[in-house]
N, C-alpha and C. Protein backbone atom coordinates (compact mmCIF):
# COMPACT_ATOMS: atom_id res chain seq x y z
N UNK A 1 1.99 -45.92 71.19
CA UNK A 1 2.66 -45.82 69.88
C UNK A 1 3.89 -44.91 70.00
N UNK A 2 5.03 -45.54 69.70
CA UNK A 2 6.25 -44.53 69.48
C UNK A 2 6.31 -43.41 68.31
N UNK A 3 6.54 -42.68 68.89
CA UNK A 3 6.81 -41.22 67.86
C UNK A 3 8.11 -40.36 67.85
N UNK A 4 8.57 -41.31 66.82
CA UNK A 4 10.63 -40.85 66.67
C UNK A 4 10.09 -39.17 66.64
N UNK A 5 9.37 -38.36 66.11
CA UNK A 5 9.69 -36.84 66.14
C UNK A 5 9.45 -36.23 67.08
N UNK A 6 8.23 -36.65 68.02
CA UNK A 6 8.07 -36.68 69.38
C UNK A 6 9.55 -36.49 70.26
N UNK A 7 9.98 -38.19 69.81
CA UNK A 7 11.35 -38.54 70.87
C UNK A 7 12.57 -36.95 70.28
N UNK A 8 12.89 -37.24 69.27
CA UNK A 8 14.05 -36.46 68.24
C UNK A 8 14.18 -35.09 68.99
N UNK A 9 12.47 -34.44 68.94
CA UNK A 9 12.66 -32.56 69.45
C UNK A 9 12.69 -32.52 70.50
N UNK A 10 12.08 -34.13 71.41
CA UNK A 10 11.98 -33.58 72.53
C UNK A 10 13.81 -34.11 73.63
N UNK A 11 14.71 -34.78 72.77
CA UNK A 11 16.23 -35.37 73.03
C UNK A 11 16.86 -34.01 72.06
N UNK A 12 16.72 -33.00 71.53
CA UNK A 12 17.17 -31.59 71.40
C UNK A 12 16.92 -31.00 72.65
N UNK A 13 15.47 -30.52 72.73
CA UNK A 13 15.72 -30.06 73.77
C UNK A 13 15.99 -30.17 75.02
N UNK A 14 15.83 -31.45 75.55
CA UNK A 14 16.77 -31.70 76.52
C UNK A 14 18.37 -31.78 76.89
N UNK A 15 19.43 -31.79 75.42
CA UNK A 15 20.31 -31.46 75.22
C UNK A 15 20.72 -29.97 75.33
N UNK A 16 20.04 -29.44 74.35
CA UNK A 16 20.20 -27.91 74.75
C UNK A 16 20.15 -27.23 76.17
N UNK A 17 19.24 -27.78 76.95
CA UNK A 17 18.68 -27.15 78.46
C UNK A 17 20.16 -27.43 79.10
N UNK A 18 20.96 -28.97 78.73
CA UNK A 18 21.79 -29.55 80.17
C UNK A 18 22.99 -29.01 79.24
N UNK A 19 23.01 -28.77 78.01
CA UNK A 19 24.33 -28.00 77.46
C UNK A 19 24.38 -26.42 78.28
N UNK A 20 23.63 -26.19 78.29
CA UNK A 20 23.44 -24.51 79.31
C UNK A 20 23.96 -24.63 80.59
N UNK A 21 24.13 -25.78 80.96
CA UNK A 21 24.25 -26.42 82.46
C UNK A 21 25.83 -26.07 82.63
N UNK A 22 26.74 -26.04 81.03
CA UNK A 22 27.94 -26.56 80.78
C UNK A 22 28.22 -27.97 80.57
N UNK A 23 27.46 -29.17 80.33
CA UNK A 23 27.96 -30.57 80.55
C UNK A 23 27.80 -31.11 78.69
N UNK A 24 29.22 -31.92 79.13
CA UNK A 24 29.44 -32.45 77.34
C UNK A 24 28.31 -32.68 77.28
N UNK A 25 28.36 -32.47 75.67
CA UNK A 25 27.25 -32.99 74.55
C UNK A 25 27.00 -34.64 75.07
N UNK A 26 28.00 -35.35 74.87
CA UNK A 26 27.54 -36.98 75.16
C UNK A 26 27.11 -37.11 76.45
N UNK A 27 27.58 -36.71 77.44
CA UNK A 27 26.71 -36.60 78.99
C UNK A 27 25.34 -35.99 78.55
N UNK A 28 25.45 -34.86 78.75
CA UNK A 28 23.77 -34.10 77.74
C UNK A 28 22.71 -35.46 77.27
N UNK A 29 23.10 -35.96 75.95
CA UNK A 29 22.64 -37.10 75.39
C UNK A 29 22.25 -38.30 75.98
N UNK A 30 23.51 -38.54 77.16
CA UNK A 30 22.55 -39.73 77.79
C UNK A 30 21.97 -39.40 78.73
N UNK A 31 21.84 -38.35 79.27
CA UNK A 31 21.15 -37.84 80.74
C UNK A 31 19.66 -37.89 80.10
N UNK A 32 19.13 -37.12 78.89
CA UNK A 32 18.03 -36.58 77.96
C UNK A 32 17.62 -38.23 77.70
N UNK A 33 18.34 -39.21 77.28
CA UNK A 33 17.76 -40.57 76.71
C UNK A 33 17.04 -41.10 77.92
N UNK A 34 18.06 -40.51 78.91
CA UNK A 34 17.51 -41.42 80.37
C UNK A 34 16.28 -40.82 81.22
N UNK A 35 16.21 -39.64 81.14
CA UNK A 35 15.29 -39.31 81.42
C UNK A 35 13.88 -39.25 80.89
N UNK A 36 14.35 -39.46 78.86
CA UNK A 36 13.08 -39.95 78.13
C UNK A 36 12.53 -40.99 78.48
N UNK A 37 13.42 -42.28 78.44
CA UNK A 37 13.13 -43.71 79.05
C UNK A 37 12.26 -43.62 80.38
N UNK A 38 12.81 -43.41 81.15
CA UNK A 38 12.01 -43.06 82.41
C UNK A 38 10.53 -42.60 82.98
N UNK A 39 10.49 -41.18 81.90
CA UNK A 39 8.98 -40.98 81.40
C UNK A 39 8.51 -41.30 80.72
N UNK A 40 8.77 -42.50 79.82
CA UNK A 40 8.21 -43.21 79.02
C UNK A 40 7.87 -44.34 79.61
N UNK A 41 8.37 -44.82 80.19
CA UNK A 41 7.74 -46.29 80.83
C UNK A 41 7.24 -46.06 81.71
N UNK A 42 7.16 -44.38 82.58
CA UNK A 42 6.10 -44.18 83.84
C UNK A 42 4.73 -44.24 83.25
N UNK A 43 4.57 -42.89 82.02
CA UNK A 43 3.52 -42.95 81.51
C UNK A 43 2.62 -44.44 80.61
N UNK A 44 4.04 -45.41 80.32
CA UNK A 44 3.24 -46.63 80.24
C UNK A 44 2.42 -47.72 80.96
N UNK A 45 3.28 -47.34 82.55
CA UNK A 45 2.53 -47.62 83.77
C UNK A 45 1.26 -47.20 84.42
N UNK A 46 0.99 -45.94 83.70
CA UNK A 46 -0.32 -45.85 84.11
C UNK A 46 -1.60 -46.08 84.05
């Protein structure tokens, strides 16, 4: 089951962590989507 508030706090804080990094907000954003995606369809693989 998808859980937008799940996804929402957890694409903040992955923004915030790679904004610390120095890297634009929109880099930030898709690095955080891509890496949600990623652990999302691993953990659907299991």
């Amino acid at each position: 089951m998808f859980n937008y508030d799940d996804f929402a706090s957890y694409i903040v804080k992955m923004q915030k962590a790679l904004e610390q990094q120095g890297q634009e907000k929109q880099e930030a954003f898709n690095n955080a989507l891509m890496i949600w995606t990623f652990t999302s369809i691993a953990r659907n693989q299991m």
